[in-house]
Protein backbone atom coordinates (compact mmCIF):
# COMPACT_ATOMS: atom_id res chain seq x y z
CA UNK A 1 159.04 59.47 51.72
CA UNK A 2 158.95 61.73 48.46
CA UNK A 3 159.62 60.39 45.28
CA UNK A 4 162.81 62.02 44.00
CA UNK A 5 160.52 63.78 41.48
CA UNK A 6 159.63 65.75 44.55
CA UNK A 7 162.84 67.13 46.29
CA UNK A 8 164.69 69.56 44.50
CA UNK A 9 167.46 69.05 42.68
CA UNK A 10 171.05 70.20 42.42
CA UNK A 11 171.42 70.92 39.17
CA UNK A 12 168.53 72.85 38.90
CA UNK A 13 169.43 74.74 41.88
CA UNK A 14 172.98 75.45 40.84
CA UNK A 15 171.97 76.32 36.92
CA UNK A 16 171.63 80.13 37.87
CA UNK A 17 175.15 79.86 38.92
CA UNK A 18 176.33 78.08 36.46
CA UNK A 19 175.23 80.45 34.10
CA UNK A 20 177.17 83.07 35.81
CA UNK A 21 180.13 81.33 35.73
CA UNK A 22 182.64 81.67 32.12
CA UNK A 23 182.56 78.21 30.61
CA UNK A 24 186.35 77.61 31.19
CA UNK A 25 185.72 78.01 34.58
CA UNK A 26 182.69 76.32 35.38
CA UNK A 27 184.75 72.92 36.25
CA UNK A 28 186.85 74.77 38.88
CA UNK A 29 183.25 76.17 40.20
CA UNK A 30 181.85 72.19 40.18
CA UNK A 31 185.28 71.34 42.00
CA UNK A 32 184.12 73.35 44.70
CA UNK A 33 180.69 71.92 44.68
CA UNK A 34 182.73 68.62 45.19
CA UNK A 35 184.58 70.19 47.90
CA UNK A 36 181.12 71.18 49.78
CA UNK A 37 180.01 67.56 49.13
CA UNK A 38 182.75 66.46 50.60
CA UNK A 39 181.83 68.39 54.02
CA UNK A 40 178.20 67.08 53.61
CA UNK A 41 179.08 63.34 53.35
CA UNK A 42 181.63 63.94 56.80
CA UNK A 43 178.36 65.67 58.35
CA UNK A 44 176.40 62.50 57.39
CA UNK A 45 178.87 59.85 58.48
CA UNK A 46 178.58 61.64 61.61
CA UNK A 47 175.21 61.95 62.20
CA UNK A 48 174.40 58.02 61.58
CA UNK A 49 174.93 55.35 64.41
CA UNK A 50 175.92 52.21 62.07
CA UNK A 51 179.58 52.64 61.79
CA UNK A 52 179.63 50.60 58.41
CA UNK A 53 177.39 53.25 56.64
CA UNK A 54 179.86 55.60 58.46
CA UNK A 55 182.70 54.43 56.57
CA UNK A 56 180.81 54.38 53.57
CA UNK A 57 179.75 57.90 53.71
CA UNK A 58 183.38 58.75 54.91
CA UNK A 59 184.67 57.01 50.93
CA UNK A 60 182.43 58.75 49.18
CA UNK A 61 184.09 62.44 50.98
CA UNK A 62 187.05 61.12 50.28
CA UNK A 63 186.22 60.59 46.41
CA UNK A 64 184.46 64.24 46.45
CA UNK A 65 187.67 65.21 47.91
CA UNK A 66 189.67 63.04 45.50
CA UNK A 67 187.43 65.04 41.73
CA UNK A 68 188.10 68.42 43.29
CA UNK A 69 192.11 67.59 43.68
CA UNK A 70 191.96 66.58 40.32
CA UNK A 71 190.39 68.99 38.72
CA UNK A 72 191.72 71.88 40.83
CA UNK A 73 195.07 70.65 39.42
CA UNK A 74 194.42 70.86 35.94
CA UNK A 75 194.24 74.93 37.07
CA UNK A 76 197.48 76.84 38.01
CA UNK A 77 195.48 79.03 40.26
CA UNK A 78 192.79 77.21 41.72
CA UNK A 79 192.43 78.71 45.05
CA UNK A 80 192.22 82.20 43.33
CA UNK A 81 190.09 81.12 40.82
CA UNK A 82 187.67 79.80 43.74
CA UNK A 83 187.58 82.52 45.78
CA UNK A 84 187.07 85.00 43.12
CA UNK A 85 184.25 82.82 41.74
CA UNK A 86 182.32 82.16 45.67
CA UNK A 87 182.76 86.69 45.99
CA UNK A 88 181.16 86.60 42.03
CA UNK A 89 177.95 84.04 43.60
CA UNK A 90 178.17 84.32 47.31
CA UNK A 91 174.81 82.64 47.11
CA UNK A 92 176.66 78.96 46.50
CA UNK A 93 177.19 78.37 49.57
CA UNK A 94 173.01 79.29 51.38
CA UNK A 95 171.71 77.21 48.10
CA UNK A 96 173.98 74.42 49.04
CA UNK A 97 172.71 74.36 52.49
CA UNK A 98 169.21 75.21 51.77
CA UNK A 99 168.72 72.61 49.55
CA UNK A 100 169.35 69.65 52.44
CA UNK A 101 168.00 71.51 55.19
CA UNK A 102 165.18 70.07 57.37
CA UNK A 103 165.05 67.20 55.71
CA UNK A 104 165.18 63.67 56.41
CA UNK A 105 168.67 61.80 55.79
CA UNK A 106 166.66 59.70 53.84
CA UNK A 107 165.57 62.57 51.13
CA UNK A 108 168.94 64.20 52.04
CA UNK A 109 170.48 60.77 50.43
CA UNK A 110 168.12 60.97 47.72
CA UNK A 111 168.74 64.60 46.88
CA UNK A 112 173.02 63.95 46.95
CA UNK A 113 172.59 60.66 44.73
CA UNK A 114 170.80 62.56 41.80
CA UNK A 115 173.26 65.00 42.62
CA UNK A 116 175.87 62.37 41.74
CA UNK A 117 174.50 61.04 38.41
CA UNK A 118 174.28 64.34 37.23
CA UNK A 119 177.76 65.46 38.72
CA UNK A 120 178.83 61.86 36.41
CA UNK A 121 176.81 63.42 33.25
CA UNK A 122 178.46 67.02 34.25
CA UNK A 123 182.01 65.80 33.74
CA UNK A 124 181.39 63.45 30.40
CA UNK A 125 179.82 66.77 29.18
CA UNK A 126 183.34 68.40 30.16
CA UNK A 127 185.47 66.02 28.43
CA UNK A 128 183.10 65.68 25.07
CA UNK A 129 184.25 69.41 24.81
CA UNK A 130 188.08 68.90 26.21
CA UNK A 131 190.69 68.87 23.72
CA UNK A 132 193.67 67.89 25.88
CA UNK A 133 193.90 64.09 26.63
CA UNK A 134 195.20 64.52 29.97
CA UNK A 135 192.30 66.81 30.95
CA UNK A 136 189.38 64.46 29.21
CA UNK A 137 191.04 61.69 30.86
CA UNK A 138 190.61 63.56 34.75
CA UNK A 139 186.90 64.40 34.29
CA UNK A 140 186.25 60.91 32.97
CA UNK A 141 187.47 59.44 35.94
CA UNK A 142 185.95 62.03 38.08
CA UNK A 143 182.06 60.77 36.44
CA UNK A 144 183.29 56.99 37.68
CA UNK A 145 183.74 58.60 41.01
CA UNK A 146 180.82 60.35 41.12
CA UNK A 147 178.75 57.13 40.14
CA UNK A 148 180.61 55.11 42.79
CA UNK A 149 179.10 57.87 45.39
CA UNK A 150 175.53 57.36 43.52
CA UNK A 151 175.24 54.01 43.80
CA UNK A 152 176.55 53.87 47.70
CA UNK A 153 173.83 56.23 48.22
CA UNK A 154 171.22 54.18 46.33
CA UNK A 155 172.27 51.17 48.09
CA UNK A 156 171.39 52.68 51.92
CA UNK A 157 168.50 54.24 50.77
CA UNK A 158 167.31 51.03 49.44
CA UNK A 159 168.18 49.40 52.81
């Protein structure tokens, strides 16, 4: 298999978007990210036989799910904000997919756990620059998440 040096990278294929995006709203745009994560990890936990990893891929949707509730919160009008920000980069969703297509589940893994550390370094980065407590405090706990997801990830791919 491919060294992760090898595979592309989220970040790298998001950063055009990103760029796009007003800086007060790029954590609404990640929450989405989360939110097509989330999808990913379901698609996974389907597509493998051992029902342990299932379950394990199922926790870390549910913790993609769990980051985009709380950011999405911190933002009176999510939704809107989403859906104005997927018709401003309606390429989001084709890079998401492209970037995991025909690929082994293995490199797939591989791809989502840098994915994860960087989603973790993503929302410290948010909260170095927050300067409400409550709102630090939610994308700190989001990067714990997102590590919890890494490290499941590096654990079956080590396996």
């Amino acid at each position: 298999m491919p060294s992760s040096d090898t595979l592309p990278t989220i970040g790298a294929a998001l950063a055009p978007v990103l760029q796009r995006t007003p800086i007060e709203q790029r954590p609404i745009l990640v929450a989405l990210a989360e939110r097509l994560a989330a999808d990913r990890y379901r698609e996974w936990a389907r597509a493998v036989t051992d029902a342990g990893r299932s379950a394990e891929l199922l926790a870390c949707a549910a913790r993609e799910e769990d980051i985009a509730g709380r950011v999405e919160a911190l933002y009176a009008d999510a939704a809107a904000v989403q859906r104005d920000l997927v018709a401003a980069n309606p390429d989001v969703h084709e890079i998401n997919r492209a970037l995991f297509a025909d690929r082994p589940l293995a490199q797939q893994f591989v791809i989502q756990a840098a994915g994860e550390r960087l989603g973790a370094a993503t929302w410290r980065s948010f909260a170095k620059h927050a300067t409400d407590a409550n709102v630090r405090d939610t994308f700190l706990a989001c990067a714990t998440l997102e590590e919890d997801s890494a490290a499941c990830l590096e654990r079956i791919v080590a396996s």
